[in-house]
Every structure is written in structure tokens, then in C-alpha cells.
C-alpha atoms as a PDB file:
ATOM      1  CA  UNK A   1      94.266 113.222  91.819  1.00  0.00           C
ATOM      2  CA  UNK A   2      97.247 111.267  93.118  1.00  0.00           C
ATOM      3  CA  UNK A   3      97.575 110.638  96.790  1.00  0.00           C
ATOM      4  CA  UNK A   4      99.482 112.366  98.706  1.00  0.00           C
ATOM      5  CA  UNK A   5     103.220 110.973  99.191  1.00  0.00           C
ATOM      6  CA  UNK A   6     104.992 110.102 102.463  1.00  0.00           C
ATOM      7  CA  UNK A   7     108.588 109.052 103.015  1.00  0.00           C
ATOM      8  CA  UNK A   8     109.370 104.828 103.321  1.00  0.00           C
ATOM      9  CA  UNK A   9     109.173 105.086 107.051  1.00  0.00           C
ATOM     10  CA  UNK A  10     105.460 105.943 107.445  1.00  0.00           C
ATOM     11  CA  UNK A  11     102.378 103.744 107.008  1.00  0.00           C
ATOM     12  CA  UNK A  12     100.743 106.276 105.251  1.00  0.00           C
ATOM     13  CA  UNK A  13     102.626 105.580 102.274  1.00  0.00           C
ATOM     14  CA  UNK A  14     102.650 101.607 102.644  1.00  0.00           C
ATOM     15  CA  UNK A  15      98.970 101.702 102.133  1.00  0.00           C
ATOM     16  CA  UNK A  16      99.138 104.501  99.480  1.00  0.00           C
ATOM     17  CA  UNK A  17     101.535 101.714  97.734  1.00  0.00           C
ATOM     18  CA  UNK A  18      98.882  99.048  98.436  1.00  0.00           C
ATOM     19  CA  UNK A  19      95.779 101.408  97.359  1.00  0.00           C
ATOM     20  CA  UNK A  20      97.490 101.617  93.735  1.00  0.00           C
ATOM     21  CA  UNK A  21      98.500  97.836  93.304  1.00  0.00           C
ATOM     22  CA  UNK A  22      94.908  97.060  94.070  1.00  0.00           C
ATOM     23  CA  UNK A  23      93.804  99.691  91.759  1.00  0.00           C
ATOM     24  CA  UNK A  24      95.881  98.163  88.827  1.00  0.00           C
ATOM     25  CA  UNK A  25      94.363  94.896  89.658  1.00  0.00           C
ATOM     26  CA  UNK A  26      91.034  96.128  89.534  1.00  0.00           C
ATOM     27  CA  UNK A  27      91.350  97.010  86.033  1.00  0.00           C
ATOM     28  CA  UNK A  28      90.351  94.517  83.707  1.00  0.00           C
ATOM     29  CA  UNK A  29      91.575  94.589  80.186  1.00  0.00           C
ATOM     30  CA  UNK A  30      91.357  92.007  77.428  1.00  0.00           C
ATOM     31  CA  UNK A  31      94.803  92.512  76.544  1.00  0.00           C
ATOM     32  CA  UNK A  32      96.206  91.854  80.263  1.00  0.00           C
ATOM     33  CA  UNK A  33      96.715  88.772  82.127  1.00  0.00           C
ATOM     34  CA  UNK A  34      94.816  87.073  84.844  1.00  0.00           C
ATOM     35  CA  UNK A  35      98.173  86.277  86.547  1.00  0.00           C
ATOM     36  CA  UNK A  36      99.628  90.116  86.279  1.00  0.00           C
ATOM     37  CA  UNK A  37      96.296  91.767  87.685  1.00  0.00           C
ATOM     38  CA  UNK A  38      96.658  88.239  90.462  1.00  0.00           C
ATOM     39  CA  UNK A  39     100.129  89.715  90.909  1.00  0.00           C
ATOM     40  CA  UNK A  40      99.171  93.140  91.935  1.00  0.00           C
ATOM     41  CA  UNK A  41      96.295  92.044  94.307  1.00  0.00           C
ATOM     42  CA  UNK A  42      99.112  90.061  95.949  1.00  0.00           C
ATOM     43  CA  UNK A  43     101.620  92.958  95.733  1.00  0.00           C
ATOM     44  CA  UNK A  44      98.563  95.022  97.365  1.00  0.00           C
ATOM     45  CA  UNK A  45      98.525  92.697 100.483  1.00  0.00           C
ATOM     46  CA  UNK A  46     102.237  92.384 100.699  1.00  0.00           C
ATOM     47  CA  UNK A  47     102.194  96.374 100.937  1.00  0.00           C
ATOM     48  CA  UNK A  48      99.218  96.818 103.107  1.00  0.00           C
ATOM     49  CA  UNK A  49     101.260  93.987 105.989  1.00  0.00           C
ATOM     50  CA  UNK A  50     104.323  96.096 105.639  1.00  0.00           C
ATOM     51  CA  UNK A  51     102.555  98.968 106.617  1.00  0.00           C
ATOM     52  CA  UNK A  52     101.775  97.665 109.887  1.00  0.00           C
ATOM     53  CA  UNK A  53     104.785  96.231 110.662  1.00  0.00           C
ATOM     54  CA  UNK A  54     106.363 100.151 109.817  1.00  0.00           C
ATOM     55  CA  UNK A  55     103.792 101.698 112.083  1.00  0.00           C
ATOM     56  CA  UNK A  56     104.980  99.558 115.028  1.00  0.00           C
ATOM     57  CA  UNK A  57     108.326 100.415 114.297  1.00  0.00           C
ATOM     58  CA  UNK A  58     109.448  96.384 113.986  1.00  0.00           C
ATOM     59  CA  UNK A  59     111.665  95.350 110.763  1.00  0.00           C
ATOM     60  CA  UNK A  60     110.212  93.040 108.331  1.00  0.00           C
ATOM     61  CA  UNK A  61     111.758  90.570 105.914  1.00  0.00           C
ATOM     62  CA  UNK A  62     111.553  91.294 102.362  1.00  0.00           C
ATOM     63  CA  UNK A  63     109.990  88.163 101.135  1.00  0.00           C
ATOM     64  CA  UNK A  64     106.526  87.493  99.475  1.00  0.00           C
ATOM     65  CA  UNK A  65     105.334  84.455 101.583  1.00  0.00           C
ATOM     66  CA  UNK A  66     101.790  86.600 102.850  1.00  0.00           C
ATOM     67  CA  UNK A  67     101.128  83.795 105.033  1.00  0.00           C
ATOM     68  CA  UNK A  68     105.100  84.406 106.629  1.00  0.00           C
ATOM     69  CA  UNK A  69     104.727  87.909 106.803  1.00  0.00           C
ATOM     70  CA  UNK A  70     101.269  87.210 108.713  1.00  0.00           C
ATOM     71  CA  UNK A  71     102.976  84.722 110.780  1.00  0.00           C
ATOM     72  CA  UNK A  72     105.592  86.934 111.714  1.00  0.00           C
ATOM     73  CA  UNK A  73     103.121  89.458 112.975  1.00  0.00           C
ATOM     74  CA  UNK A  74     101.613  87.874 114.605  1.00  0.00           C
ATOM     75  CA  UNK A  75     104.464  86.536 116.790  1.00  0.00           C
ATOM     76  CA  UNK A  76     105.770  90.237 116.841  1.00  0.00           C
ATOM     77  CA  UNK A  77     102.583  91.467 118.184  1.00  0.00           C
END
């Protein structure tokens, strides 16, 4: 059953967003790449940080630096 959908400005759906990158990475085929299921674990992260910048209503940068985004938090906090 799919989770159920928010709009871009709650954190709800930020981690619904990082809940299904992680769940592609989890999935291990032969015929997919290390680096593409690496890619969605990252993608997962990326989502799960935006979600808390969005639930204290503070803009974030679109980059994919995780240790910038952390960084930025962190300052913001």
C-alpha cells in the first residue's frame, strides 16, 4: 500500500520521499548497480535533511553536499 501523500511543504512527505529511495536501495538485483542502489541511499538522506529543514520552516539549498546540508543545520538550528 503506498503511503499516504502530502503537499512539498510538509515533512511528512520529505520522509515519505526518503522512505522510498531507501526502499529502492534496499533492493538488490544482479542486474543493478552498486553505484545506482549507493545513489538512492544518498538520495534517501538528502530527502530525510530536507525534511527537517521544511518542518522548521527555514529554506534550504538544493545541492547534494550531505555534509553542507548538515552543516547548514546545524548553524540554522
Amino acid at each position: 500500500m503506498p503511503p499516504e501523500r502530502f503537499g512539498p511543504d510538509d515533512p511528512r512527505e520529505g520522509l515519505n520521499r526518503a522512505r522510498s529511495n531507501l526502499a529502492q536501495a534496499s533492493v538488490r538485483l544482479p542486474e543493478v548497480y552498486l553505484e545506482d542502489l549507493c545513489f538512492q541511499a544518498q538520495q534517501a538522506a538528502e530527502k530525510a535533511i530536507r525534511a527537517v529543514f521544511v518542518a522548521r520552516k527555514t529554506p534550504f539549498p538544493y545541492v547534494h553536499g550531505l555534509s553542507r546540508l548538515l552543516t547548514l543545520l546545524e548553524v540554522k538550528w
